[in-house]
PDB file of N, CA and C in Angstrom:
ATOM      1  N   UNK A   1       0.852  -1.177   0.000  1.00  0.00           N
ATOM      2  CA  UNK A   1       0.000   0.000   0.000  1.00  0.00           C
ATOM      3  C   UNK A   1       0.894   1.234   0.000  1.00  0.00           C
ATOM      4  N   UNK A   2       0.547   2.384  -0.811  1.00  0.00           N
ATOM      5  CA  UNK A   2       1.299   3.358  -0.716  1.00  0.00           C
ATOM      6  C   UNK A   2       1.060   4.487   0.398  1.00  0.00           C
ATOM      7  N   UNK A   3       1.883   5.013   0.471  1.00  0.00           N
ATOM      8  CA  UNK A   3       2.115   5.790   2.124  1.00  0.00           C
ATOM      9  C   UNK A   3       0.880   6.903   1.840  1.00  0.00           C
ATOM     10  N   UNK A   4       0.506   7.512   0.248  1.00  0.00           N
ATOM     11  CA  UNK A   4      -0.778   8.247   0.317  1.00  0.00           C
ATOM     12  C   UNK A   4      -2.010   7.264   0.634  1.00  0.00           C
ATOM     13  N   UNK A   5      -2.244   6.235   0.055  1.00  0.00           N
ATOM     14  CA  UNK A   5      -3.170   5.307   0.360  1.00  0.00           C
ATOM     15  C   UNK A   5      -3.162   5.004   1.475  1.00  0.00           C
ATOM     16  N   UNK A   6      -2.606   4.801   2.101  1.00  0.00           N
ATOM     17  CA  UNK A   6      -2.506   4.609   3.788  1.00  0.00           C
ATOM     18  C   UNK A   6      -2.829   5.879   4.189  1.00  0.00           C
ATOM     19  N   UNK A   7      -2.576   7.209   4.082  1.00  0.00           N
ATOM     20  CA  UNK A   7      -2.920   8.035   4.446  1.00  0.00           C
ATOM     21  C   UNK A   7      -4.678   8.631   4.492  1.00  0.00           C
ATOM     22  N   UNK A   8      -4.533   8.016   3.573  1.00  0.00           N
ATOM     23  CA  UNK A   8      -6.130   8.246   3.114  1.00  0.00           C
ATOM     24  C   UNK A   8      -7.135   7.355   4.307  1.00  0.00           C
ATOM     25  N   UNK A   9      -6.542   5.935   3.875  1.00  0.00           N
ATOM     26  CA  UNK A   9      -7.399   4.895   4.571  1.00  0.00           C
ATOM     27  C   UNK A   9      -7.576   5.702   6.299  1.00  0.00           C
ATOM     28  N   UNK A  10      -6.041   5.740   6.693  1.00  0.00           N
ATOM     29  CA  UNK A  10      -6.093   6.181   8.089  1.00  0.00           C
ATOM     30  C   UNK A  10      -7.112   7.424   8.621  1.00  0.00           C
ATOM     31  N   UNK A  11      -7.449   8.396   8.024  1.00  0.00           N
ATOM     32  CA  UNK A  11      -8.407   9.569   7.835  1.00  0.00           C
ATOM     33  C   UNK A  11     -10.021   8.703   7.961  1.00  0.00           C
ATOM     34  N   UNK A  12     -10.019   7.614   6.719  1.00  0.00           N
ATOM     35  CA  UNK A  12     -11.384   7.428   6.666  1.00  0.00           C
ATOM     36  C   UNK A  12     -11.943   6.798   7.801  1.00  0.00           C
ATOM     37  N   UNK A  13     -10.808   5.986   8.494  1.00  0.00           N
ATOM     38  CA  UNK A  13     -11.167   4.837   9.700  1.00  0.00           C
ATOM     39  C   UNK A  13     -11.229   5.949  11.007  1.00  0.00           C
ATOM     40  N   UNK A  14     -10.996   6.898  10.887  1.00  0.00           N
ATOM     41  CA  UNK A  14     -11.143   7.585  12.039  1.00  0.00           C
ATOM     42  C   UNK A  14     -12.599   6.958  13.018  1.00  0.00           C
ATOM     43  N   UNK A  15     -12.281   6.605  13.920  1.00  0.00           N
ATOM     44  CA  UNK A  15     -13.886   5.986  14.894  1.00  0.00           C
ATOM     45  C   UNK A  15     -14.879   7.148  15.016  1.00  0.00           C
ATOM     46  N   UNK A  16     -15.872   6.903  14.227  1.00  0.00           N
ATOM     47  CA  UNK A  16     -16.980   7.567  14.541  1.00  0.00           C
ATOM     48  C   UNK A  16     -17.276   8.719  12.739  1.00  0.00           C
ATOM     49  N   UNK A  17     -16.654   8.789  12.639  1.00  0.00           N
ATOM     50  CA  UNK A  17     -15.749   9.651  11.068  1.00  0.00           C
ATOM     51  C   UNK A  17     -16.305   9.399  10.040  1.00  0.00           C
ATOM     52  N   UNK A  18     -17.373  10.273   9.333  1.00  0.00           N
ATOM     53  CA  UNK A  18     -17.536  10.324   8.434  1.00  0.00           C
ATOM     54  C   UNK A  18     -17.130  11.457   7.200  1.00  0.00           C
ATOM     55  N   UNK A  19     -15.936  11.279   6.877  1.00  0.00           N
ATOM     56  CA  UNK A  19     -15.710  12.860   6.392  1.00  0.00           C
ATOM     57  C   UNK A  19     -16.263  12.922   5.161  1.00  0.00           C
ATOM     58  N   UNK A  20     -16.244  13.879   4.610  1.00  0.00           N
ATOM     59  CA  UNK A  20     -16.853  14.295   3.452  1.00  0.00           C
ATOM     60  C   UNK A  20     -14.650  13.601   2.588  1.00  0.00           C
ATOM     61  N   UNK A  21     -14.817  13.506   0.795  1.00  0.00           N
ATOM     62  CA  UNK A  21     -13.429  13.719   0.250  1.00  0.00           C
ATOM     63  C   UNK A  21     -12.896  15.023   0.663  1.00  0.00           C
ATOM     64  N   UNK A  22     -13.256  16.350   0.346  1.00  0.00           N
ATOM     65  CA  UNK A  22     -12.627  17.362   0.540  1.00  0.00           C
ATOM     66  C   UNK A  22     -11.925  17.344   2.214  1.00  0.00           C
ATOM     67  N   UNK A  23     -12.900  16.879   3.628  1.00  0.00           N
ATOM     68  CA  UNK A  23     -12.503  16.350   4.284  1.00  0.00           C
ATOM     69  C   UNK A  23     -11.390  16.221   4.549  1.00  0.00           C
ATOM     70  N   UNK A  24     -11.224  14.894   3.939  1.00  0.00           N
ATOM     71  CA  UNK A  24     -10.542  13.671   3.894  1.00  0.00           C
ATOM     72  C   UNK A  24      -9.069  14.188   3.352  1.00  0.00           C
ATOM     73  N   UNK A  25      -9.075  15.097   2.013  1.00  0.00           N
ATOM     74  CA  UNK A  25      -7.894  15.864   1.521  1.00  0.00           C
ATOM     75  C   UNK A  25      -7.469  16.760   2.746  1.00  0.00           C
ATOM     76  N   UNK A  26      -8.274  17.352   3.581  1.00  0.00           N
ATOM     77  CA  UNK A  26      -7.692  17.961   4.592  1.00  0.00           C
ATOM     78  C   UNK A  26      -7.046  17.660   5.557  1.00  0.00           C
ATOM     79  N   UNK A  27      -7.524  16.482   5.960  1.00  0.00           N
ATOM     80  CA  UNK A  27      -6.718  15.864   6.903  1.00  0.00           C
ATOM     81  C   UNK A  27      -5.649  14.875   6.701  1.00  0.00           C
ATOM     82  N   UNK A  28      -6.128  14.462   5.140  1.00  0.00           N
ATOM     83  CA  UNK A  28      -4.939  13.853   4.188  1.00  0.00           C
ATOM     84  C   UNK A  28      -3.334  14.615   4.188  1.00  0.00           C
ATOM     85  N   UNK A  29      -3.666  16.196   4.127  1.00  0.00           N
ATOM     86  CA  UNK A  29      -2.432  16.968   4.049  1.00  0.00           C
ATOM     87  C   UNK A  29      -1.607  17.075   5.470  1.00  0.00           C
ATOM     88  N   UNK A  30      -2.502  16.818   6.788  1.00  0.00           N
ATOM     89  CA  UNK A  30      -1.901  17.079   8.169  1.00  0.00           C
ATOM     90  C   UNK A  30      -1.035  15.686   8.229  1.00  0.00           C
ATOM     91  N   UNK A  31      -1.170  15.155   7.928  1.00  0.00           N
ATOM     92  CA  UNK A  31       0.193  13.349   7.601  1.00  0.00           C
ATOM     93  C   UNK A  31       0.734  13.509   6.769  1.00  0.00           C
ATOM     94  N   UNK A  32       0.439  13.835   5.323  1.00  0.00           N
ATOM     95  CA  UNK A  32       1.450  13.978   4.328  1.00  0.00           C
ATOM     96  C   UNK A  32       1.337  15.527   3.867  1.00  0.00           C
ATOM     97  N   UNK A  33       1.639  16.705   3.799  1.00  0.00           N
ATOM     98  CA  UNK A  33       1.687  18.208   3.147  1.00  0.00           C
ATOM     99  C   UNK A  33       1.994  18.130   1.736  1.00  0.00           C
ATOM    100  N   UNK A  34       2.295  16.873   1.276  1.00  0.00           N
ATOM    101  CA  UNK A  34       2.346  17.007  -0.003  1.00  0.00           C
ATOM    102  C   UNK A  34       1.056  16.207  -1.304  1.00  0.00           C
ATOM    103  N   UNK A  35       0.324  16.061  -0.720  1.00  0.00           N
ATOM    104  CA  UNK A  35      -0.606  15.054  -1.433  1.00  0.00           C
ATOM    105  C   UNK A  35      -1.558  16.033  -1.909  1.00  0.00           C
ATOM    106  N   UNK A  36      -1.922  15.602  -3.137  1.00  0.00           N
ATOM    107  CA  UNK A  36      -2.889  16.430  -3.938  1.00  0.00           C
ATOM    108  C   UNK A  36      -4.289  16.017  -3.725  1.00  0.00           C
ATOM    109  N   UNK A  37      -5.012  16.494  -3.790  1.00  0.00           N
ATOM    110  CA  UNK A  37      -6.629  16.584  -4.245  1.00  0.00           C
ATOM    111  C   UNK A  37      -6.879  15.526  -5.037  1.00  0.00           C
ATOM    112  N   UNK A  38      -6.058  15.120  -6.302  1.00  0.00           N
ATOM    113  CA  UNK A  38      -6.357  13.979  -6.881  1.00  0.00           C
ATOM    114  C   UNK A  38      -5.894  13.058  -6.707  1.00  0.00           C
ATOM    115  N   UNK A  39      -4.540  13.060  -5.792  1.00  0.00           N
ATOM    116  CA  UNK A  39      -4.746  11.608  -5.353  1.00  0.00           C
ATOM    117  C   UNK A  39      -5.759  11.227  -4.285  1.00  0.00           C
ATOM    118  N   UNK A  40      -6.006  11.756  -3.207  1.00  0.00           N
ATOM    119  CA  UNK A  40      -6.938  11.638  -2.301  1.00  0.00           C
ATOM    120  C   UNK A  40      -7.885  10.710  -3.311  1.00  0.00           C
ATOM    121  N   UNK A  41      -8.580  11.480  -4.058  1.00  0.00           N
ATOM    122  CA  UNK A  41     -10.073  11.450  -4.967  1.00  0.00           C
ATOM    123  C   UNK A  41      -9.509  10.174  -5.387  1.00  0.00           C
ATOM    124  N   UNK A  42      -8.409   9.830  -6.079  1.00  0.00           N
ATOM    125  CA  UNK A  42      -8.047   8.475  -7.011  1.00  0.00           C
ATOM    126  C   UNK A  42      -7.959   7.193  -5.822  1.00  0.00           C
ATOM    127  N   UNK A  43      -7.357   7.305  -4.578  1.00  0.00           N
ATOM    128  CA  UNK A  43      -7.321   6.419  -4.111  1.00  0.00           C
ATOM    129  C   UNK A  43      -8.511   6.280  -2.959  1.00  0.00           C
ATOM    130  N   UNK A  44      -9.413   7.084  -2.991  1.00  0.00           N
ATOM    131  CA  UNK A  44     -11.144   6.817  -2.454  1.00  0.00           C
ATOM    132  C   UNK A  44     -11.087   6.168  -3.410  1.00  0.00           C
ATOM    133  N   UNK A  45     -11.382   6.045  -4.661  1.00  0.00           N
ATOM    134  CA  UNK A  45     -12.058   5.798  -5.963  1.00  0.00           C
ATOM    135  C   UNK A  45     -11.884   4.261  -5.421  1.00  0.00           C
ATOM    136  N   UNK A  46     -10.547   4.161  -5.554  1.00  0.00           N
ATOM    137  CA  UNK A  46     -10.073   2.381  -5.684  1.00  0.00           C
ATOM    138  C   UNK A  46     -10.112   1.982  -4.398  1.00  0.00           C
ATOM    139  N   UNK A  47     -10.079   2.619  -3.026  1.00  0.00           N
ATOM    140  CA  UNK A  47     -10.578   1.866  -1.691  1.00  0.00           C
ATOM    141  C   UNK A  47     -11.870   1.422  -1.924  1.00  0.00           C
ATOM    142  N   UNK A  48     -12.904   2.109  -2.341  1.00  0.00           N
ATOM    143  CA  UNK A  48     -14.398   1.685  -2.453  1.00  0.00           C
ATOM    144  C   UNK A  48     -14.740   0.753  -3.714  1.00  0.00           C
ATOM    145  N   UNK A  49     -13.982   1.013  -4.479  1.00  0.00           N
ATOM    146  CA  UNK A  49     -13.867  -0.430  -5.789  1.00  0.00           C
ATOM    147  C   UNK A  49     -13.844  -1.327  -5.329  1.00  0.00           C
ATOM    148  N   UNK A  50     -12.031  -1.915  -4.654  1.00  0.00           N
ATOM    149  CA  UNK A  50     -11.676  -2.775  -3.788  1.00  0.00           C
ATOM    150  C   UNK A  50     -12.737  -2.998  -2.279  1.00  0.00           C
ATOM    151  N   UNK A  51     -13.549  -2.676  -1.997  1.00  0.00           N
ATOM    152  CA  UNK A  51     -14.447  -3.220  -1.267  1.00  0.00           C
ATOM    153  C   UNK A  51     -13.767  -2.597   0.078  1.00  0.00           C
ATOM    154  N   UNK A  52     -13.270  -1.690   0.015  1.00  0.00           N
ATOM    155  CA  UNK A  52     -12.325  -1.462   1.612  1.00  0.00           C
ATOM    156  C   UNK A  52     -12.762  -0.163   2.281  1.00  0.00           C
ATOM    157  N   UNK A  53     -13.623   0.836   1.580  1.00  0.00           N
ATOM    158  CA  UNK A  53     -14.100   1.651   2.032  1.00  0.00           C
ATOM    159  C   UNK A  53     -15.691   1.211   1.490  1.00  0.00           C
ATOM    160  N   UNK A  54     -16.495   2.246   2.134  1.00  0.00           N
ATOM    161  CA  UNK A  54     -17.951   2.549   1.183  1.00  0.00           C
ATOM    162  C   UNK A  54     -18.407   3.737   1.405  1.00  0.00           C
ATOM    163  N   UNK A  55     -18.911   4.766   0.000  1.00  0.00           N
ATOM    164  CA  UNK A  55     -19.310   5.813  -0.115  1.00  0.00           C
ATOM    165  C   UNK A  55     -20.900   6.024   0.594  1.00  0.00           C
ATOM    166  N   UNK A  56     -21.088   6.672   0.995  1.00  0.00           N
ATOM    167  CA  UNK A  56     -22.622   7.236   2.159  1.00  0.00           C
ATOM    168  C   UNK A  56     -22.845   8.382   0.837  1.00  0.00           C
ATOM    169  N   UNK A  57     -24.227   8.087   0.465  1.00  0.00           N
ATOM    170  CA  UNK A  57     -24.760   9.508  -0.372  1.00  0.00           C
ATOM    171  C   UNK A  57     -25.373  10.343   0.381  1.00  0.00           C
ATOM    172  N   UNK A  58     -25.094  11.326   0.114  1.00  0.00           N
ATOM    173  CA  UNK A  58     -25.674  12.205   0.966  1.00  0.00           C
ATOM    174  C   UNK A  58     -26.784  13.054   0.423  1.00  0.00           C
ATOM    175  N   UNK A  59     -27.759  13.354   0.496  1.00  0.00           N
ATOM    176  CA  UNK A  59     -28.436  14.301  -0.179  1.00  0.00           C
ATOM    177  C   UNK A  59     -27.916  15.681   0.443  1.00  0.00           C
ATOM    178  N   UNK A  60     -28.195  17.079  -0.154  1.00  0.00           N
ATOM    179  CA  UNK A  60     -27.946  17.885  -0.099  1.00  0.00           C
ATOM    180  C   UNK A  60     -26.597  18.259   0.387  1.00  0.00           C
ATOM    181  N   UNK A  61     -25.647  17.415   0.588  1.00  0.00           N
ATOM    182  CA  UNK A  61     -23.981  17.615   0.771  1.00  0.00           C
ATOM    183  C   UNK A  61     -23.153  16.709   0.105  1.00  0.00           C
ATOM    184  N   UNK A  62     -22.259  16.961   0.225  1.00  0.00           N
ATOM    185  CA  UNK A  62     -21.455  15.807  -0.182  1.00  0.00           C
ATOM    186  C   UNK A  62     -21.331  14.290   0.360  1.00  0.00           C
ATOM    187  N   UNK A  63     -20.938  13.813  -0.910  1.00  0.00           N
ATOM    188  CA  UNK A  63     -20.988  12.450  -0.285  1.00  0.00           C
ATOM    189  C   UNK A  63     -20.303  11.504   0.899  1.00  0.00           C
ATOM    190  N   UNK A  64     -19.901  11.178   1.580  1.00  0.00           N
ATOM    191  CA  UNK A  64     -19.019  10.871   3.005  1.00  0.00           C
ATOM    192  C   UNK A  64     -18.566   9.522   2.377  1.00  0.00           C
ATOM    193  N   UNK A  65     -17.664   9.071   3.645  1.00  0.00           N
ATOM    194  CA  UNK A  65     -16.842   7.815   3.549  1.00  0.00           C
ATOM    195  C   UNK A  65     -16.854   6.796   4.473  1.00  0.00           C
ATOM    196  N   UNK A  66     -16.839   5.993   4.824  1.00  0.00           N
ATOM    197  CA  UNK A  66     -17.230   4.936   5.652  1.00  0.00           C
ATOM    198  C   UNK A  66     -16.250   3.838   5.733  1.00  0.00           C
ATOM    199  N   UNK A  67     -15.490   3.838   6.871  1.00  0.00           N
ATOM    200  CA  UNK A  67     -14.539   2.323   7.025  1.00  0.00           C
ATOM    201  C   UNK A  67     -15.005   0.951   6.911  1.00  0.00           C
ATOM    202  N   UNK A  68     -16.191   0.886   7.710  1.00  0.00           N
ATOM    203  CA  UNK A  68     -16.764   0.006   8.044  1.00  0.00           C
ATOM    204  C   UNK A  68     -17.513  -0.714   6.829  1.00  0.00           C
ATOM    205  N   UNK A  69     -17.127  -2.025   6.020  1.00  0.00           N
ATOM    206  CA  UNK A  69     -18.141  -2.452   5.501  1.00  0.00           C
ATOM    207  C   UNK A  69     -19.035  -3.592   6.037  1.00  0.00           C
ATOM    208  N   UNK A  70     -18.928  -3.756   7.709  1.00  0.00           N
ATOM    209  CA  UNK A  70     -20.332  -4.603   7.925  1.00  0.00           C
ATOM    210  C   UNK A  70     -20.931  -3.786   7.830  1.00  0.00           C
ATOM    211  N   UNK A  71     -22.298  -4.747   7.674  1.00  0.00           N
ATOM    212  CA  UNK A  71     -23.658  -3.939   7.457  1.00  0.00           C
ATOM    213  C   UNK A  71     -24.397  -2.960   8.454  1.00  0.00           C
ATOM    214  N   UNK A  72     -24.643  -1.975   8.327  1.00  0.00           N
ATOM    215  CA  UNK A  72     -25.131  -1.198   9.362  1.00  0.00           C
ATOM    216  C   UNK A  72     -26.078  -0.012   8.488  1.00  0.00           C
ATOM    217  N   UNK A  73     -26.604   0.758   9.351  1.00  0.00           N
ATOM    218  CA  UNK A  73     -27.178   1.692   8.844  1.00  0.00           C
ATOM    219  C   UNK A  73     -26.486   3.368   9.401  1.00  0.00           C
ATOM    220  N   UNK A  74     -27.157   4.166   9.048  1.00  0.00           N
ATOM    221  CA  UNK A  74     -26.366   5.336   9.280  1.00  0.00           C
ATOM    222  C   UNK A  74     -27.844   6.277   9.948  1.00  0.00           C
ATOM    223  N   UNK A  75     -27.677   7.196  10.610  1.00  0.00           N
ATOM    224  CA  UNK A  75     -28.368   8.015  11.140  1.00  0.00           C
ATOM    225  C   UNK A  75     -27.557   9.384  10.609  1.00  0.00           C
ATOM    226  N   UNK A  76     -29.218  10.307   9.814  1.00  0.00           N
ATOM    227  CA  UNK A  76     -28.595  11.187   9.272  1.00  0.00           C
ATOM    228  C   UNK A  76     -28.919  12.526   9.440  1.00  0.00           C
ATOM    229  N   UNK A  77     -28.705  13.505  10.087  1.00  0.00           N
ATOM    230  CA  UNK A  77     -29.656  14.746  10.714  1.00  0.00           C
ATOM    231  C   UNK A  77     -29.968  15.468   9.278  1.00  0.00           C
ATOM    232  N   UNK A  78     -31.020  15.747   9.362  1.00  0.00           N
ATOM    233  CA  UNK A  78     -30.921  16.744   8.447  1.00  0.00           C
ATOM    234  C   UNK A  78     -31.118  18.130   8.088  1.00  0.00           C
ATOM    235  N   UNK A  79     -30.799  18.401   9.457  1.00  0.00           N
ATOM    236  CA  UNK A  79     -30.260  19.888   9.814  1.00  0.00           C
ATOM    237  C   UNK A  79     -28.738  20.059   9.946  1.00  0.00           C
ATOM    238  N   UNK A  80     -27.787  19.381  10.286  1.00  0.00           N
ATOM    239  CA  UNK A  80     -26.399  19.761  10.707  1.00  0.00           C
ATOM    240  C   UNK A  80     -25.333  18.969   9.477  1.00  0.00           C
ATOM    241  N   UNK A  81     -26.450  17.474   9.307  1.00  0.00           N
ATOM    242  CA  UNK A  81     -26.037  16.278   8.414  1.00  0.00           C
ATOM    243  C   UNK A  81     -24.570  15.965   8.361  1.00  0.00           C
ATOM    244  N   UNK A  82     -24.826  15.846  10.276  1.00  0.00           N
ATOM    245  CA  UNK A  82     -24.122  14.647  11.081  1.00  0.00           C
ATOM    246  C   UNK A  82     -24.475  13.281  10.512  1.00  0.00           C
ATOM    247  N   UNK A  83     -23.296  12.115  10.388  1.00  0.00           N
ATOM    248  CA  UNK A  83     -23.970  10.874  10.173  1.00  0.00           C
ATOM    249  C   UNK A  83     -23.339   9.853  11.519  1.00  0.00           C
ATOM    250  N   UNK A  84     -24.041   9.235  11.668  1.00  0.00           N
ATOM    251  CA  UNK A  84     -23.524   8.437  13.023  1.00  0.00           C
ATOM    252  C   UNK A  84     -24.344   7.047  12.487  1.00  0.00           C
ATOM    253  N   UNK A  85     -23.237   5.603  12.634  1.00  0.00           N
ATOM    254  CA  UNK A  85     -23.731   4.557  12.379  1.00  0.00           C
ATOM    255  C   UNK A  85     -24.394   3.782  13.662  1.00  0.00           C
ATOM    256  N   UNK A  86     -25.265   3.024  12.838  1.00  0.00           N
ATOM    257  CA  UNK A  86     -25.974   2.028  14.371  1.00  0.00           C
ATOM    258  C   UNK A  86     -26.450   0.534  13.443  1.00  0.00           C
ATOM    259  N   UNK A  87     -26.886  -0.216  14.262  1.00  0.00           N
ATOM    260  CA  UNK A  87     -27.288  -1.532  13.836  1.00  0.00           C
ATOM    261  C   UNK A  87     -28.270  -1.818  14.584  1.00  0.00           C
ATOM    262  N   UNK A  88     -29.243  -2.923  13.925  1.00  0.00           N
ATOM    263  CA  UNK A  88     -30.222  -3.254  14.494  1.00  0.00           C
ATOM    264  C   UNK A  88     -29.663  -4.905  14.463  1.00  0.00           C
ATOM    265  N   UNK A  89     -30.023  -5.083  14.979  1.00  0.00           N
ATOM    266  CA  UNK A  89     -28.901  -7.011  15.445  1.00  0.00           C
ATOM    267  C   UNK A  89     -30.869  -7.586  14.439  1.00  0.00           C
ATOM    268  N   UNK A  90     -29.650  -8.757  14.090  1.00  0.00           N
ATOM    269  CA  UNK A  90     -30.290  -9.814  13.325  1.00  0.00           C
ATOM    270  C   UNK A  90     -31.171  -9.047  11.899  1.00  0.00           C
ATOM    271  N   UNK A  91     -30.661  -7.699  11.845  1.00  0.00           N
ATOM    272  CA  UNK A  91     -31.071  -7.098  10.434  1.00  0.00           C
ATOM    273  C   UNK A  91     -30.976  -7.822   9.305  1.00  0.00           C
ATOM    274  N   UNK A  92     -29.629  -7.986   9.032  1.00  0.00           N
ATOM    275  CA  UNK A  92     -28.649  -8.472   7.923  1.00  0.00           C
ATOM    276  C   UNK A  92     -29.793 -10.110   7.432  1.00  0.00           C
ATOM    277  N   UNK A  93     -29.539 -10.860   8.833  1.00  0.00           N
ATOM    278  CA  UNK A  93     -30.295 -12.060   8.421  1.00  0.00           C
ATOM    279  C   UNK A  93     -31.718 -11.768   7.914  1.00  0.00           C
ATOM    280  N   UNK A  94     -32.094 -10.842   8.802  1.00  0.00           N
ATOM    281  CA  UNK A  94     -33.771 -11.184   8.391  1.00  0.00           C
ATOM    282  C   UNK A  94     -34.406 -10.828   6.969  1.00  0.00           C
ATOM    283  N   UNK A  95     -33.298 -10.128   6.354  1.00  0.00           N
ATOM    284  CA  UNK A  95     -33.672  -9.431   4.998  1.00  0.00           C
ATOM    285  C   UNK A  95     -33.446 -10.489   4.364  1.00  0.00           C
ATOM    286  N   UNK A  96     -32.200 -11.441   4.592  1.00  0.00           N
ATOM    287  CA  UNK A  96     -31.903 -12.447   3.564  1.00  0.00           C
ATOM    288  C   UNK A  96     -32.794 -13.289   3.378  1.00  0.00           C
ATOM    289  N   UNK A  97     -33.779 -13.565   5.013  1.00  0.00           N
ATOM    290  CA  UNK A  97     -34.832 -14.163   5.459  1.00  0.00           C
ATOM    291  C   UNK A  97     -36.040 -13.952   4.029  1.00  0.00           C
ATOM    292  N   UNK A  98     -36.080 -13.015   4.252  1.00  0.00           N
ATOM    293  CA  UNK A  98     -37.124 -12.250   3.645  1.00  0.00           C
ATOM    294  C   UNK A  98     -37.366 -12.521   1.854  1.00  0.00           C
ATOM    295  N   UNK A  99     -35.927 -12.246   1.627  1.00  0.00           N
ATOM    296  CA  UNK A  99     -35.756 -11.840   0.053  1.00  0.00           C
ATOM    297  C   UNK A  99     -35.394 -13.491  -0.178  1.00  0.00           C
ATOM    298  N   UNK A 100     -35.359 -14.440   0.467  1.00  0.00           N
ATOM    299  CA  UNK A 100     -35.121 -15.681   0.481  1.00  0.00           C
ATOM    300  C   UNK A 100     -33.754 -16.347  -0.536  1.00  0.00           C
ATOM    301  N   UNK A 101     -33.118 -15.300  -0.194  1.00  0.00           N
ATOM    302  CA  UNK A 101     -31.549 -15.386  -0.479  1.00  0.00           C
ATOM    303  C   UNK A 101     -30.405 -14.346   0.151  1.00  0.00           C
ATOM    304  N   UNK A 102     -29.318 -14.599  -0.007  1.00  0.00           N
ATOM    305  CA  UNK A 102     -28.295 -13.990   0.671  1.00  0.00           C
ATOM    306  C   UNK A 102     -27.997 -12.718   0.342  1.00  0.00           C
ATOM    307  N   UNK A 103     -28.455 -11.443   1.052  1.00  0.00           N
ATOM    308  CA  UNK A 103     -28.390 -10.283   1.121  1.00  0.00           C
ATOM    309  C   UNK A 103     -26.759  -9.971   0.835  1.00  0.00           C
ATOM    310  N   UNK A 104     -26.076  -9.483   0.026  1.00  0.00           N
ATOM    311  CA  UNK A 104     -24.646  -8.668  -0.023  1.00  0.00           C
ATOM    312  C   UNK A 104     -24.539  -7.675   0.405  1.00  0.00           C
ATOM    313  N   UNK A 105     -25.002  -6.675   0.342  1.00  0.00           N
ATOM    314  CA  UNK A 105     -25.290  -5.385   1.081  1.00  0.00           C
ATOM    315  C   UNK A 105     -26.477  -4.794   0.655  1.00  0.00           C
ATOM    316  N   UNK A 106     -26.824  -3.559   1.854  1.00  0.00           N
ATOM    317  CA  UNK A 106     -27.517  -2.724   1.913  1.00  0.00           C
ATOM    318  C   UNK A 106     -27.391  -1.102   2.524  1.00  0.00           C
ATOM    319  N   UNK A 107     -27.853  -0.465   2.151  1.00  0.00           N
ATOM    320  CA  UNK A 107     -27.467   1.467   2.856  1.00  0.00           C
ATOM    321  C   UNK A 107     -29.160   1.556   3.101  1.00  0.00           C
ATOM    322  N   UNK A 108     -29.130   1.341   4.529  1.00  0.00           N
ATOM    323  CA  UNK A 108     -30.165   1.951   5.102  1.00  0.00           C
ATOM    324  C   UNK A 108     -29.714   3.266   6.059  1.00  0.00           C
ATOM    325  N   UNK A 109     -30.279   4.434   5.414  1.00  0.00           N
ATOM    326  CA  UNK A 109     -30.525   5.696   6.086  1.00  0.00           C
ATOM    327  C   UNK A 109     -31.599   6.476   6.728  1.00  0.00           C
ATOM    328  N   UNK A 110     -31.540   6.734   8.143  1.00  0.00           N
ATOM    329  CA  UNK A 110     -32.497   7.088   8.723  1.00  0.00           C
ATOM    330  C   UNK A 110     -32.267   8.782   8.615  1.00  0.00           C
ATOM    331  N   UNK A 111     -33.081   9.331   8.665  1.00  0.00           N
ATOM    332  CA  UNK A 111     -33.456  11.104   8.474  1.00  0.00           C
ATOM    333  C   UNK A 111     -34.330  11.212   9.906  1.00  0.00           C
ATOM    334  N   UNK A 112     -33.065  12.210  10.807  1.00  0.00           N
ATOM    335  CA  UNK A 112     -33.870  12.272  11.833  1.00  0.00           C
ATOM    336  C   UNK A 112     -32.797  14.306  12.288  1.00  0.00           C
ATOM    337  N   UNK A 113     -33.284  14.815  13.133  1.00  0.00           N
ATOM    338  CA  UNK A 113     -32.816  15.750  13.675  1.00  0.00           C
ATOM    339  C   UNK A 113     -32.076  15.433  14.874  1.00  0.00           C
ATOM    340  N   UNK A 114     -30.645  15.470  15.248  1.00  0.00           N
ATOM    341  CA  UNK A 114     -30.151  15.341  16.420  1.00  0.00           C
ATOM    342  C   UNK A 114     -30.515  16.290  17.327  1.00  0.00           C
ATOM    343  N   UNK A 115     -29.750  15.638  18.807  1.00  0.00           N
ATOM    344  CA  UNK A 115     -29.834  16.668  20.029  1.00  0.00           C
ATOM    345  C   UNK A 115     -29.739  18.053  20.119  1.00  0.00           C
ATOM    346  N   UNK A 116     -28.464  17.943  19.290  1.00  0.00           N
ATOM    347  CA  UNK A 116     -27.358  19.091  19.354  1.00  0.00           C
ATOM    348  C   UNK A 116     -28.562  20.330  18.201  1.00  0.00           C
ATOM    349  N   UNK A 117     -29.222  19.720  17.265  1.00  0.00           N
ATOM    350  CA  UNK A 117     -29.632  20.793  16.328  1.00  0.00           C
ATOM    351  C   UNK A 117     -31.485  21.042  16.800  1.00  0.00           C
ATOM    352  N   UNK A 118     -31.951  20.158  18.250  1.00  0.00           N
ATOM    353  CA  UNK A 118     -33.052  20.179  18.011  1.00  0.00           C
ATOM    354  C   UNK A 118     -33.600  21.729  18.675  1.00  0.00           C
TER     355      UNK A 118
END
């Protein structure tokens, strides 16, 4: 892995961290001062190809980044559009349950107003 790609990854895994790319270039530059905008952008591109990141759409902002590819859902304000992940246990199965085959993934997003913005 290259020391920008690592740089990148390390930004996205931040616990709790959803940065936006521009973000991600920002805090990309506080480890390396020399990394461009397009590499950032090129090596998101190929973390989330490679299955090692996953992109969060965002409506009305930019899109965010996500370490985590178990399955989970995201909680999304949509006043401040904070995202914070959560799980509902035995989700994953019950859909597979449901759809009566093996679920690969899913982006379930909840739209709610946090504490902080209510």
């Amino acid at each position: 892995m290259t020391k920008q790609r690592a740089a990148v990854l390390e930004v996205v895994s931040r616990k709790g961290c959803h940065y936006s790319a521009e973000e991600i270039f920002e805090e990309a530059k506080k480890i390396l001062p020399e990394i461009s905008r397009a590499t950032v952008y090129n090596n998101l591109h190929a973390l989330e190809r490679d299955r090692v990141i996953r992109r969060i759409t965002a409506e009305d902002s930019s899109d965010r980044y996500d370490s985590s590819y178990v399955p989970h859902g995201h909680l999304y304000c949509t006043v401040c559009g904070d995202i914070k992940d959560f799980d509902i246990p035995n989700f994953h199965s019950s859909l597979s349950e449901i759809a009566d085959t093996e679920i690969d993934s899913y982006e379930l997003k909840v739209r709610y107003i946090c504490k902080k913005c209510k």
